[in-house]
C-alpha atoms as a PDB file:
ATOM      1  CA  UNK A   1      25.555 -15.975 -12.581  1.00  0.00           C
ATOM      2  CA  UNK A   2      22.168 -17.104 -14.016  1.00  0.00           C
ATOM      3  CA  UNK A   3      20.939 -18.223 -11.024  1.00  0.00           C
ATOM      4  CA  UNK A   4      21.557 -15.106  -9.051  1.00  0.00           C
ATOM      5  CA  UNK A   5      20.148 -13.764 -11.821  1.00  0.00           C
ATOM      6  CA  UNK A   6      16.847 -15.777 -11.607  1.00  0.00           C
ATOM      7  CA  UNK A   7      16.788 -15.841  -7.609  1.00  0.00           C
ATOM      8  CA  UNK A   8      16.871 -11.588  -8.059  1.00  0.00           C
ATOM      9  CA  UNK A   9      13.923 -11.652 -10.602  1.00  0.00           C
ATOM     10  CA  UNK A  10      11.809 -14.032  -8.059  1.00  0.00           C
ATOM     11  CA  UNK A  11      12.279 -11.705  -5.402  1.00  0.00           C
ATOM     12  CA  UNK A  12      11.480  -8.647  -7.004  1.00  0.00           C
ATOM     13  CA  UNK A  13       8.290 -10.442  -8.737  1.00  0.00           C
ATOM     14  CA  UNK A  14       7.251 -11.379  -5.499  1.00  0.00           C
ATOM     15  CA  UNK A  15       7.648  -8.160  -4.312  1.00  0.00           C
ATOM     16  CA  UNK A  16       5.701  -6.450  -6.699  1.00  0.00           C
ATOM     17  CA  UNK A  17       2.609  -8.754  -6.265  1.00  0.00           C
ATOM     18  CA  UNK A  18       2.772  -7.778  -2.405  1.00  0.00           C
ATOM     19  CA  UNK A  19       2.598  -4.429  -3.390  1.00  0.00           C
ATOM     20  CA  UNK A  20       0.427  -4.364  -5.808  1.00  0.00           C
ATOM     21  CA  UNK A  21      -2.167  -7.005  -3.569  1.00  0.00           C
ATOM     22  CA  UNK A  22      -1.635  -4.386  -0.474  1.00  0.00           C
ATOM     23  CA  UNK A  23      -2.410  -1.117  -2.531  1.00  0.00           C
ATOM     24  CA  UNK A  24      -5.660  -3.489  -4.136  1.00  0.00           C
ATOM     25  CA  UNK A  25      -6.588  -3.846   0.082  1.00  0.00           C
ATOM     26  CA  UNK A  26      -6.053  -0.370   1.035  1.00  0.00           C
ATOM     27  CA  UNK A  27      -8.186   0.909  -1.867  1.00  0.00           C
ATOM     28  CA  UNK A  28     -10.482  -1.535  -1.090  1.00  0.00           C
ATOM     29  CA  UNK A  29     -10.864  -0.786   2.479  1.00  0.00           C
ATOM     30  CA  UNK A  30     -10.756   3.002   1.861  1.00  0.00           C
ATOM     31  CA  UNK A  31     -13.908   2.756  -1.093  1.00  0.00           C
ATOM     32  CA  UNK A  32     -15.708   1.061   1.699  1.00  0.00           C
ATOM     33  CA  UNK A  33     -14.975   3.692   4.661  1.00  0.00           C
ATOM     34  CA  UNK A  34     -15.810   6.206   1.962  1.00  0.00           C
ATOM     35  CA  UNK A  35     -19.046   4.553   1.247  1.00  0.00           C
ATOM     36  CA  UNK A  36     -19.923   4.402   4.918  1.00  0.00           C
ATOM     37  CA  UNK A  37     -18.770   8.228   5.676  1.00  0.00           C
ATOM     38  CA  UNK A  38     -21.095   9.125   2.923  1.00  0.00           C
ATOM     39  CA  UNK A  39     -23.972   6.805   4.325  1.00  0.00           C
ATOM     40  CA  UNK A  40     -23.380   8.823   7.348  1.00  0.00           C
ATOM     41  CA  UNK A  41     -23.650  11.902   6.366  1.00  0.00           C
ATOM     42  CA  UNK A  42     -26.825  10.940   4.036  1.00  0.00           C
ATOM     43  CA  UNK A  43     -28.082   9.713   7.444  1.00  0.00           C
ATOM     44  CA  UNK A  44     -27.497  12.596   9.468  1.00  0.00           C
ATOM     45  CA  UNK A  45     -28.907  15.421   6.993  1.00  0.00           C
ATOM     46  CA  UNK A  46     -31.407  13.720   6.151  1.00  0.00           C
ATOM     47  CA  UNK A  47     -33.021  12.973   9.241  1.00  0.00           C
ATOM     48  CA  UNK A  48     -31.827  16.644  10.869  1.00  0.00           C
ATOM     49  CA  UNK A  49     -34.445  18.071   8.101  1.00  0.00           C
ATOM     50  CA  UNK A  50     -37.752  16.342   9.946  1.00  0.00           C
END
């Protein structure tokens, strides 16, 4: 019973650090495509005022 127990609360733990490390990637990656978008459009008004 304890075992099952313990195997159950390993799985889920490991679970929930997968999660939680694959949402920390995607926000990751997404603050960086936000930063380039951004850089972008910086680029592009700022050169279409010369």
């Amino acid at each position: 019973m304890t075992m099952r127990k313990a195997r159950l609360f390993d799985a889920s733990g490991f679970l929930s650090d997968f999660t939680y490390q694959s949402v920390f990637i995607m926000k990751k990656n997404y603050d960086m495509i936000q930063w380039h978008v951004s850089q972008i459009l910086f680029n592009t008004t700022h050169t279409s005022e010369f």
